[in-house]
N, C-alpha and C. Protein backbone atom coordinates (compact mmCIF):
# COMPACT_ATOMS: atom_id res chain seq x y z
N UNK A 1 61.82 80.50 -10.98
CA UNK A 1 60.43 80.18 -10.71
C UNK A 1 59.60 80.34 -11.98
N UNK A 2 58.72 79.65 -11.95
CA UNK A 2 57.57 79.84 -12.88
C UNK A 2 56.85 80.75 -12.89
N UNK A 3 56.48 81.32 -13.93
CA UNK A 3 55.13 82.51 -14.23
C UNK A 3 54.11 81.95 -14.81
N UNK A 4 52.91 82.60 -14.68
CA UNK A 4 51.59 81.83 -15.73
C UNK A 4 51.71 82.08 -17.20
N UNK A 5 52.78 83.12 -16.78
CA UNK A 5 53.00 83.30 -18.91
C UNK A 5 54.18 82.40 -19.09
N UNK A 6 55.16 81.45 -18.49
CA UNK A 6 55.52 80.97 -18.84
C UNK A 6 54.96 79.37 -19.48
N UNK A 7 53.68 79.57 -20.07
CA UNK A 7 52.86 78.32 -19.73
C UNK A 7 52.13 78.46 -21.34
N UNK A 8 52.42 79.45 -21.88
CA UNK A 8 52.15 79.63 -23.14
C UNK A 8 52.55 81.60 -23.72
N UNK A 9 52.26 81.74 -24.77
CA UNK A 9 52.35 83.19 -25.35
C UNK A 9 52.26 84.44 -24.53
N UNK A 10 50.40 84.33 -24.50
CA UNK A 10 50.04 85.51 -23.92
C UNK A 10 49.56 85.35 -22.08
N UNK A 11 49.73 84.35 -21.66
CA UNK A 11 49.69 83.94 -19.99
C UNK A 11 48.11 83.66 -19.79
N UNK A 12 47.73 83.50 -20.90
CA UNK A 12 46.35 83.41 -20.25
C UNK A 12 45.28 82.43 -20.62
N UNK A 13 46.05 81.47 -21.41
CA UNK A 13 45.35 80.34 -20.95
C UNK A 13 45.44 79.52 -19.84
N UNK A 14 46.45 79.40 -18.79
CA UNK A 14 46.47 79.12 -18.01
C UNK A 14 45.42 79.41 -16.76
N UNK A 15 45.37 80.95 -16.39
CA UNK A 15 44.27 81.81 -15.79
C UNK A 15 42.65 81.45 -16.76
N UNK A 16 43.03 81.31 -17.74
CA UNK A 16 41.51 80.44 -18.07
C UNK A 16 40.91 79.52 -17.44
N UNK A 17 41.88 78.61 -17.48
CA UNK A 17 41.39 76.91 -17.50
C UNK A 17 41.72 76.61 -15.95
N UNK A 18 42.39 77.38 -14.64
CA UNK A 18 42.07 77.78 -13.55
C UNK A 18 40.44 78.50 -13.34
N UNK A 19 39.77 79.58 -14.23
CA UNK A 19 38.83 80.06 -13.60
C UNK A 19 37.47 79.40 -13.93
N UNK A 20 37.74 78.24 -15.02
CA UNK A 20 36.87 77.74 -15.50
C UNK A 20 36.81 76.14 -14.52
N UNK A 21 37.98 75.55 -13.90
CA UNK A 21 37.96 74.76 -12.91
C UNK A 21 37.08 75.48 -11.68
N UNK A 22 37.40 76.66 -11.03
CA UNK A 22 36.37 77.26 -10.17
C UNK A 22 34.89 77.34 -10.30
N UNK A 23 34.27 77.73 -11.86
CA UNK A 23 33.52 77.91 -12.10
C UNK A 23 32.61 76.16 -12.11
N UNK A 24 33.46 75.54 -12.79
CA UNK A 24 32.95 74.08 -12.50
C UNK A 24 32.37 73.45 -11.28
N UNK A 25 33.55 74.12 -10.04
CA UNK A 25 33.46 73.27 -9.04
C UNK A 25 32.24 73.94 -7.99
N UNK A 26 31.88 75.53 -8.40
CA UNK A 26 30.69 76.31 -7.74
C UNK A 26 29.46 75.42 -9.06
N UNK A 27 29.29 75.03 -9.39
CA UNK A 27 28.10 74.78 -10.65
C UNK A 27 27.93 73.55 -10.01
N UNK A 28 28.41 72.49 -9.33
CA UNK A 28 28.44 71.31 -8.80
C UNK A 28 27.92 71.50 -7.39
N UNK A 29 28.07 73.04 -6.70
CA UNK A 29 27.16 73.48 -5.40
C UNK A 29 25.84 72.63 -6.01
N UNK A 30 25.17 72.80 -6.87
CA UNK A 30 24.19 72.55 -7.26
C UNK A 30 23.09 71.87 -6.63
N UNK A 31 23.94 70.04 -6.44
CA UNK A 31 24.03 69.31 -6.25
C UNK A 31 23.72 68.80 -5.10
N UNK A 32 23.76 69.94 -4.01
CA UNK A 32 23.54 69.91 -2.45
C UNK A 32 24.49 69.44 -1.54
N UNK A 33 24.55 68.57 -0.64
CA UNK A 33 25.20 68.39 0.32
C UNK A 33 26.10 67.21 -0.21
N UNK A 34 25.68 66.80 -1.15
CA UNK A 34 26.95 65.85 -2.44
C UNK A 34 27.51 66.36 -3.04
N UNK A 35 27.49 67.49 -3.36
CA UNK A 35 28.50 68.68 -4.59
C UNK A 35 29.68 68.09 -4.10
N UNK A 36 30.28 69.11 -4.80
CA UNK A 36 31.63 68.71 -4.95
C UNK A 36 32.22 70.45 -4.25
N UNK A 37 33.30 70.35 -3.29
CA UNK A 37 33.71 71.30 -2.35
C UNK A 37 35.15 71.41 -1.84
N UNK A 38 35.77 70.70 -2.93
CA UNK A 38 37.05 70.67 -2.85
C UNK A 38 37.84 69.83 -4.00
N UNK A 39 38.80 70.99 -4.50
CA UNK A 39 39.11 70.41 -6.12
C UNK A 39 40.80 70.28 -5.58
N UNK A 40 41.94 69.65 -5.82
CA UNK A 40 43.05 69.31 -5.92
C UNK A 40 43.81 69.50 -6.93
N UNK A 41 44.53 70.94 -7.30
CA UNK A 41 45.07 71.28 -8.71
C UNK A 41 46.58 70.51 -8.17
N UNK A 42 46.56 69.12 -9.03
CA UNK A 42 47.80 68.25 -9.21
C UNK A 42 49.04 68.91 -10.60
N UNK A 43 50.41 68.81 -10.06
CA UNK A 43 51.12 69.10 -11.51
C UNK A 43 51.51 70.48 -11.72
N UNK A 44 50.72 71.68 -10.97
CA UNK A 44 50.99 72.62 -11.11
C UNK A 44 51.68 73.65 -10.33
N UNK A 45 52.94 74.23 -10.58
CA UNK A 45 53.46 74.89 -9.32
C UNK A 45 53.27 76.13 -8.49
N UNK A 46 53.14 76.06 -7.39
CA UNK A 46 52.53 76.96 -6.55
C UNK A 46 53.35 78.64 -7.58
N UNK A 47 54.32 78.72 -7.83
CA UNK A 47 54.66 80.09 -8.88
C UNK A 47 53.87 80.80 -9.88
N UNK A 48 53.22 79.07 -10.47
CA UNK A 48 52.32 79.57 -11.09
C UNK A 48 51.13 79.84 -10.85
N UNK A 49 50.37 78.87 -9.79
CA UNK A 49 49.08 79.09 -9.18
C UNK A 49 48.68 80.52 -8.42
N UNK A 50 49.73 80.66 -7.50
CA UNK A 50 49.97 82.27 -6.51
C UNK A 50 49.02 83.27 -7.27
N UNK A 51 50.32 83.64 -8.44
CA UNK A 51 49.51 84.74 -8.77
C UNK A 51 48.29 84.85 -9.37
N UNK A 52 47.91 83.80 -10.16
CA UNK A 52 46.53 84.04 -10.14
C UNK A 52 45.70 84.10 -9.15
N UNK A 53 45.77 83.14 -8.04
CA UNK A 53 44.89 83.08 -7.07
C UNK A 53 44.87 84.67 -6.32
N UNK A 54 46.29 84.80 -5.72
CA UNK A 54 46.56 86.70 -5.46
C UNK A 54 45.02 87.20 -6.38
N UNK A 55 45.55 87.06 -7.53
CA UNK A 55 44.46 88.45 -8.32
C UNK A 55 43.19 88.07 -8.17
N UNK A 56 43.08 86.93 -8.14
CA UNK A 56 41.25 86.63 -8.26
C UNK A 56 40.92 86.75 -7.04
N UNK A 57 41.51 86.30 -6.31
CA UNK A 57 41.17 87.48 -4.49
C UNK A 57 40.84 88.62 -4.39
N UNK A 58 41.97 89.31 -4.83
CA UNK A 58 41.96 90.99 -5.24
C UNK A 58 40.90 91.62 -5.98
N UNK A 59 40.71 90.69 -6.87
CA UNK A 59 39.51 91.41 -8.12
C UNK A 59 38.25 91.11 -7.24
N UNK A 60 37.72 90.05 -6.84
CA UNK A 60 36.34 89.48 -6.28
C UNK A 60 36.86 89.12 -4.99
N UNK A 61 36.68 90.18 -3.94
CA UNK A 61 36.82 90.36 -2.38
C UNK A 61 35.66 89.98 -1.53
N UNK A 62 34.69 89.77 -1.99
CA UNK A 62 33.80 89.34 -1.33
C UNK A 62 33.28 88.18 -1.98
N UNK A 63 33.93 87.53 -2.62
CA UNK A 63 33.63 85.76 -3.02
C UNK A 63 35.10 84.94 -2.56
N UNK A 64 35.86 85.35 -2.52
CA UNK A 64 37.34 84.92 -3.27
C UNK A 64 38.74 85.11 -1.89
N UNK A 65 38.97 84.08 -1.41
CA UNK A 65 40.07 84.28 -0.35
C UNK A 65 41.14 83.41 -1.23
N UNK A 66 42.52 84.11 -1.40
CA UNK A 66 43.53 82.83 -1.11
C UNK A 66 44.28 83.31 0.23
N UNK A 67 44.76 82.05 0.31
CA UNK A 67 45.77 81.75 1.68
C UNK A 67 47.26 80.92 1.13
N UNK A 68 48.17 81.49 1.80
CA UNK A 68 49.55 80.64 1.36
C UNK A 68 49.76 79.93 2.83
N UNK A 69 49.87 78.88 3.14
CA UNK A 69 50.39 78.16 4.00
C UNK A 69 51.95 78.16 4.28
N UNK A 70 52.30 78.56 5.44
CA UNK A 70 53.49 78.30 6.07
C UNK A 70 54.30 79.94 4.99
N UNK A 71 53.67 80.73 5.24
CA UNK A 71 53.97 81.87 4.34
C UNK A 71 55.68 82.59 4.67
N UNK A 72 55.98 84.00 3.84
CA UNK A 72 57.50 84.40 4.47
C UNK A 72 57.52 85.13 5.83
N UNK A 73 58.29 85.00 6.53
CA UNK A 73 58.28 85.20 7.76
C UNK A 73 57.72 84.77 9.09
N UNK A 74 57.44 85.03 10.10
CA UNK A 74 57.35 84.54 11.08
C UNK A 74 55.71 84.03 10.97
N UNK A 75 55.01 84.32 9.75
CA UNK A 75 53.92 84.44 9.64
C UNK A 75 53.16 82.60 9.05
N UNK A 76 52.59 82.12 9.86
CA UNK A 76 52.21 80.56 9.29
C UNK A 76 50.77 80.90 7.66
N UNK A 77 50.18 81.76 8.13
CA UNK A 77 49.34 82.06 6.87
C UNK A 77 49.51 83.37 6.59
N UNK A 78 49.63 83.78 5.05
CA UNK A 78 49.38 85.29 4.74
C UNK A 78 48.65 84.54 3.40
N UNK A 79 47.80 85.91 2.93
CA UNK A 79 47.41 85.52 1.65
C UNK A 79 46.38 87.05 1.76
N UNK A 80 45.10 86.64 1.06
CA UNK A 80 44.41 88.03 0.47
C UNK A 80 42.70 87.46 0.89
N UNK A 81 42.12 87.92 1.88
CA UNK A 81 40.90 87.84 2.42
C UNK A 81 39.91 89.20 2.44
N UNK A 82 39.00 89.19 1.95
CA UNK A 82 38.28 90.44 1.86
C UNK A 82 38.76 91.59 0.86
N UNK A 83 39.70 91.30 -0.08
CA UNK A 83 40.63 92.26 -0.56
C UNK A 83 41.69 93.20 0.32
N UNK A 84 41.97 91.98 1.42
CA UNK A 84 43.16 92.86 2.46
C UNK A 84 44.37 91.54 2.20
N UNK A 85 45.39 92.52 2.15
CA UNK A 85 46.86 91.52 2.48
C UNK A 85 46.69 91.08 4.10
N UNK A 86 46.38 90.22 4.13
CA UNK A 86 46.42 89.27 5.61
C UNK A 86 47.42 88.49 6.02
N UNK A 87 48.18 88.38 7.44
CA UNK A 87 48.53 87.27 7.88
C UNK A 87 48.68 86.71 9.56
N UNK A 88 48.59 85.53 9.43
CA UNK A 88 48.14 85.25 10.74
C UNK A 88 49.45 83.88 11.20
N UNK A 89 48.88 83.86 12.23
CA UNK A 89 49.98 82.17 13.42
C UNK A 89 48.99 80.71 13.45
N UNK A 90 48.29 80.63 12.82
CA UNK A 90 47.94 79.17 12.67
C UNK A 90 46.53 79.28 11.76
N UNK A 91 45.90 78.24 11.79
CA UNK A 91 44.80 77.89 11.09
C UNK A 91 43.67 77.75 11.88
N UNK A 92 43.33 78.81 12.49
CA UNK A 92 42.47 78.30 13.86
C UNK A 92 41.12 79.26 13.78
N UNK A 93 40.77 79.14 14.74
CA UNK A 93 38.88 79.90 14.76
C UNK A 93 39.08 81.44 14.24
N UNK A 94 39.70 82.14 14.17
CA UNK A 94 40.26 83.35 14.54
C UNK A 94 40.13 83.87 12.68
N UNK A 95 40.62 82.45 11.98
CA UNK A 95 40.85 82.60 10.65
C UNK A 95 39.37 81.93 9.68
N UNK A 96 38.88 81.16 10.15
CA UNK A 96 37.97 80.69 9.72
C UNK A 96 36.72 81.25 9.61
N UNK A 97 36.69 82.51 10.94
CA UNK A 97 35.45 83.38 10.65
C UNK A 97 35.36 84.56 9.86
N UNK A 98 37.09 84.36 9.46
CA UNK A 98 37.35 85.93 8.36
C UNK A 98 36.90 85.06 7.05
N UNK A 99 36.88 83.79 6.46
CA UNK A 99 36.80 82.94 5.73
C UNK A 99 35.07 82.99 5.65
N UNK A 100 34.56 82.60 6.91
CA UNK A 100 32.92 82.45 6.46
C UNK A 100 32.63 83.41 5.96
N UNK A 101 31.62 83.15 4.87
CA UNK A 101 30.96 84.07 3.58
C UNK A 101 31.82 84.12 2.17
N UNK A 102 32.96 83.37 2.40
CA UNK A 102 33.88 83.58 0.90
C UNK A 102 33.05 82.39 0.17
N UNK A 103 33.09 82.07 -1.08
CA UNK A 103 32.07 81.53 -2.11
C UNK A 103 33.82 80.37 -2.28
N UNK A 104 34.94 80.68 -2.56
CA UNK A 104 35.68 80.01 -3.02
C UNK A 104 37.19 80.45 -2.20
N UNK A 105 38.21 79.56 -1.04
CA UNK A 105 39.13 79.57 -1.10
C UNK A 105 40.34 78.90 -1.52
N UNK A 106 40.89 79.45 -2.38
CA UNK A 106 42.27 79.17 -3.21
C UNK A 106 43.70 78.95 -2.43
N UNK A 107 44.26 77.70 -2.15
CA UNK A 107 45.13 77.83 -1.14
C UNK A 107 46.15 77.18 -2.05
N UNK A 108 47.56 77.68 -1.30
CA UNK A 108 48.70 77.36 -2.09
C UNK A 108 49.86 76.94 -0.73
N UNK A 109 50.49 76.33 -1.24
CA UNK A 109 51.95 76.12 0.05
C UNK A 109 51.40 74.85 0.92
N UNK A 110 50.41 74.02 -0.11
CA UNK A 110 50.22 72.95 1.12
C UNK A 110 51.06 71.82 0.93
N UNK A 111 52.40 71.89 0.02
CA UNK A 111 52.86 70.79 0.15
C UNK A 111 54.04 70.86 1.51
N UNK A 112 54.32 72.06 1.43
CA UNK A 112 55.42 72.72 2.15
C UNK A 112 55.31 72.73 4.05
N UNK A 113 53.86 73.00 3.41
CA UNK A 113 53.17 72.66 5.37
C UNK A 113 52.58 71.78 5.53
N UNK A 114 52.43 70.72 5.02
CA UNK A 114 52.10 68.90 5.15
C UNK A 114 52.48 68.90 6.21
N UNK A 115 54.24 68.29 6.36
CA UNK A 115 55.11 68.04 7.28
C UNK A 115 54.97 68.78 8.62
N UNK A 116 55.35 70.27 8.63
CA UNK A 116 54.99 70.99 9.67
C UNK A 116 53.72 70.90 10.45
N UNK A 117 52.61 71.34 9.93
CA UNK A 117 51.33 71.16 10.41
C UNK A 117 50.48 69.94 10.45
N UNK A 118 51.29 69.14 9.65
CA UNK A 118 50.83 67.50 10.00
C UNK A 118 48.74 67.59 10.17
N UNK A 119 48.60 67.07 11.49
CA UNK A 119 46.95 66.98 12.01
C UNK A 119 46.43 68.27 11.81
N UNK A 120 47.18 69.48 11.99
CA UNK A 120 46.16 70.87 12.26
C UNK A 120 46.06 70.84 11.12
N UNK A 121 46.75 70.56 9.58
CA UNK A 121 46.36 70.32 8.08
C UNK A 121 45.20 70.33 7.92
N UNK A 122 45.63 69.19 7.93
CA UNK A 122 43.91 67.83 7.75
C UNK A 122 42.74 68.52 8.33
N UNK A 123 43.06 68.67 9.44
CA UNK A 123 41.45 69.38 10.04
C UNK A 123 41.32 70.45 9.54
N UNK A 124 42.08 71.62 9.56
CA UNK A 124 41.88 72.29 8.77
C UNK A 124 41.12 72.27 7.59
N UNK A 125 41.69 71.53 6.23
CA UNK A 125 41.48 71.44 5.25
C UNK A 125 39.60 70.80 5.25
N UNK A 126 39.65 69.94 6.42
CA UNK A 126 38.24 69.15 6.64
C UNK A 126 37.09 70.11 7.22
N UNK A 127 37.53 71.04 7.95
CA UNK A 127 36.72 72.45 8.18
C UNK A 127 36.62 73.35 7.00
N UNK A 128 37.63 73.17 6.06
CA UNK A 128 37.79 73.66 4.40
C UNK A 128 36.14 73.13 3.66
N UNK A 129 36.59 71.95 3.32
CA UNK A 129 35.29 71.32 2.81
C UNK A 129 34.38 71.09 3.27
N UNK A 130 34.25 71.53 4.46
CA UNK A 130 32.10 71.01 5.33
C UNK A 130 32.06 72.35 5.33
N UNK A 131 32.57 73.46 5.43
CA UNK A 131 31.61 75.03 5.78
C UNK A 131 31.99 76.06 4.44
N UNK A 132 32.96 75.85 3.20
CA UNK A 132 33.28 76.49 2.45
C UNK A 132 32.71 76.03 1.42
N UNK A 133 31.88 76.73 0.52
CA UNK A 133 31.07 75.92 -0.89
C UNK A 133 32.32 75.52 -1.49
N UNK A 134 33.55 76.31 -1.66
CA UNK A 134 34.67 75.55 -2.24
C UNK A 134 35.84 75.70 -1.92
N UNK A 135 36.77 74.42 -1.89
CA UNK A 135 38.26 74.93 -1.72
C UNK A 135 38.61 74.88 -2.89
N UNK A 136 39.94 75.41 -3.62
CA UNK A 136 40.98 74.37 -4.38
C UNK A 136 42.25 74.71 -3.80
N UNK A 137 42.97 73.72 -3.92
CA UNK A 137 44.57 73.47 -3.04
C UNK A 137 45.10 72.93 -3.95
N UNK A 138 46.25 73.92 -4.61
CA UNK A 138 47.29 73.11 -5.55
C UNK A 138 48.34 72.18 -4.34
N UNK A 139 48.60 71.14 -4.97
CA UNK A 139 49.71 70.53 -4.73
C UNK A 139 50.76 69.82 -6.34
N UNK A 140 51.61 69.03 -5.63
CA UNK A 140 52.55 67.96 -6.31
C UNK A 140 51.54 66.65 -6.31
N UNK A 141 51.61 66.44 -5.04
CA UNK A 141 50.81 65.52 -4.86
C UNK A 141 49.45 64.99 -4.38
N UNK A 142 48.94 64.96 -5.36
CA UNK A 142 47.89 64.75 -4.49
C UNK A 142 46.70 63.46 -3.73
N UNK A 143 47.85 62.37 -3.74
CA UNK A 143 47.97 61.34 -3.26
C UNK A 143 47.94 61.44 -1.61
N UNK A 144 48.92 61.95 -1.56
CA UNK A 144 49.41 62.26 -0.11
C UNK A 144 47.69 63.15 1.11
N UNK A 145 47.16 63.80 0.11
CA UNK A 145 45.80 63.90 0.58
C UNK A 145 44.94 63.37 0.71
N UNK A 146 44.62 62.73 -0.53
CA UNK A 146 43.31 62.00 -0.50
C UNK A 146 43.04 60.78 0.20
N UNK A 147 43.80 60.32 1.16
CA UNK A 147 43.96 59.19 1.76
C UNK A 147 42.75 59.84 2.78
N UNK A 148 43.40 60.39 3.53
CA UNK A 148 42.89 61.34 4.49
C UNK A 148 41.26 62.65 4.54
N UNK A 149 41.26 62.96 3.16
CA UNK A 149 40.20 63.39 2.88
C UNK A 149 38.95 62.33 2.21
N UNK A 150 39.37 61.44 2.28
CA UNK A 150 38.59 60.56 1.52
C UNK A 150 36.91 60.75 1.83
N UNK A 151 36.37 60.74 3.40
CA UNK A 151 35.51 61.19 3.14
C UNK A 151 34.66 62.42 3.00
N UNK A 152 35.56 63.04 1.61
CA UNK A 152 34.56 64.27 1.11
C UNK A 152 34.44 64.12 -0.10
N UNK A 153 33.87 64.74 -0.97
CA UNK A 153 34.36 64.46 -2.61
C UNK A 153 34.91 65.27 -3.37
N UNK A 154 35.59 64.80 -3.75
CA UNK A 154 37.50 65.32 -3.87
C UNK A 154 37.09 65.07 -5.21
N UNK A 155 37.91 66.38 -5.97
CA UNK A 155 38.18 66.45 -7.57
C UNK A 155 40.30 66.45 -7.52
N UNK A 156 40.29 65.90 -8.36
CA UNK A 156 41.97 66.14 -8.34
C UNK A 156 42.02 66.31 -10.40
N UNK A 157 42.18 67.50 -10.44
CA UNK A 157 42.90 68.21 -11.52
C UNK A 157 44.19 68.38 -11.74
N UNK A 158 44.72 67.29 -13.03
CA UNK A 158 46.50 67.81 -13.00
C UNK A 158 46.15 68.61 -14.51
N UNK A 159 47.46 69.51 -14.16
CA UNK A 159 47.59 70.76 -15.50
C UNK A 159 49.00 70.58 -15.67
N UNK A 160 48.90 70.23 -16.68
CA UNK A 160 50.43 70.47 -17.47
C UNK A 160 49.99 71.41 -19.00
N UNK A 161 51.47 72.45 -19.03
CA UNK A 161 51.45 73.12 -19.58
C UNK A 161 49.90 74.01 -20.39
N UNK A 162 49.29 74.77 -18.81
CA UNK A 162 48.09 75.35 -18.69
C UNK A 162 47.07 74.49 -19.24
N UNK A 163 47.01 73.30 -19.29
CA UNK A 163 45.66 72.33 -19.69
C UNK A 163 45.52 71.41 -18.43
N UNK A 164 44.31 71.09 -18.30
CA UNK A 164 43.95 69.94 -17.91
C UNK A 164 44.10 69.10 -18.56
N UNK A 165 44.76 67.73 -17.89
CA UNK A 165 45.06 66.79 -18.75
C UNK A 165 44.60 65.69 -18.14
N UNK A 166 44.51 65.62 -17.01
CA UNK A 166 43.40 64.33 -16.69
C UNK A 166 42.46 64.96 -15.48
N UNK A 167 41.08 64.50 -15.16
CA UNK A 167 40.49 65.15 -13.74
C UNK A 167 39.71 63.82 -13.27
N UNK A 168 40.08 63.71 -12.58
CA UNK A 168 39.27 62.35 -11.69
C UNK A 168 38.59 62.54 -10.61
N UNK A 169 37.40 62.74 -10.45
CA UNK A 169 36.28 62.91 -8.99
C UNK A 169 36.41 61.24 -7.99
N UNK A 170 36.29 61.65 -6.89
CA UNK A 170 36.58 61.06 -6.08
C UNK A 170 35.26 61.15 -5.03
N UNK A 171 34.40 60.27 -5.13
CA UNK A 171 33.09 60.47 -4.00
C UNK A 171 33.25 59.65 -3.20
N UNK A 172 32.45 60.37 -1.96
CA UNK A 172 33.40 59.31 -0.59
C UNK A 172 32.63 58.16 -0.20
């Protein structure tokens, strides 16, 4: 598996140019009910995304949720909400009100639970972007989303070797 230090020297340009995509995509709140509220980190692998997202949860507990989709064990979400190790059985009301008040959730494992969760995804992810100032969701692909999210406005960021290398906004 990948590490974020496998991505250069000291591991941290990678965790840069991740916190500076966040920081972008809260500065675009700005904007109002057109901002931008959901970014698509393309290219980059959930090994490497995890742990940063883990820590920036951990560090800023009251801005900052990630969630892993389709997580280990019997568990469909675990991840780090409020600065607690959490996990739960679906994506449902139960999870979304531990979510209201986070400024930014960081989600990982959505290529893995596409297939499985199919529709509860999508809605999901669409309750993601109308009540959360921000998501970002690494994937592979992020084709396979934007069909479906189309009407929100979608950033899709690919990172190769800890850079952004192309970012294309998508308004619906």
């Amino acid at each position: 598996m990948m590490a974020a230090n496998d991505f250069d020297t000291d591991g941290r340009t990678l965790c840069a140019q991740l916190d500076r995509l966040v920081a972008q995509g809260l500065g675009a709140q700005g904007l109002g009910a057109q901002g931008l509220r959901l970014i698509l980190v393309e290219k980059l692998p959930d090994a490497a995304f995890a742990p940063w997202a883990r820590a920036k949860a951990a560090r800023e507990p009251d801005e900052v949720a990630w969630l892993d989709l389709l997580g280990d064990g019997p568990n469909l979400v675990t991840g780090c909400i409020v600065g607690l190790d959490v996990a739960g059985d679906d994506l449902d009301e139960a999870l979304n009100v531990v979510l209201t008040g986070r400024s930014v959730v960081l989600v990982t494992g959505l290529d893995r639970s596409r297939a499985p969760l199919g529709e509860r995804l999508f809605r999901w992810l669409d309750w993601s972007a109308t009540h959360v100032p921000l998501t970002v969701a690494n994937t592979r692909d992020a084709a396979a989303f934007l069909v479906r999210l189309r009407h929100h406005h979608v950033a899709v960021d690919q990172i190769v070797a800890g850079r952004v290398i192309q970012s294309l906004h998508r308004d619906p």
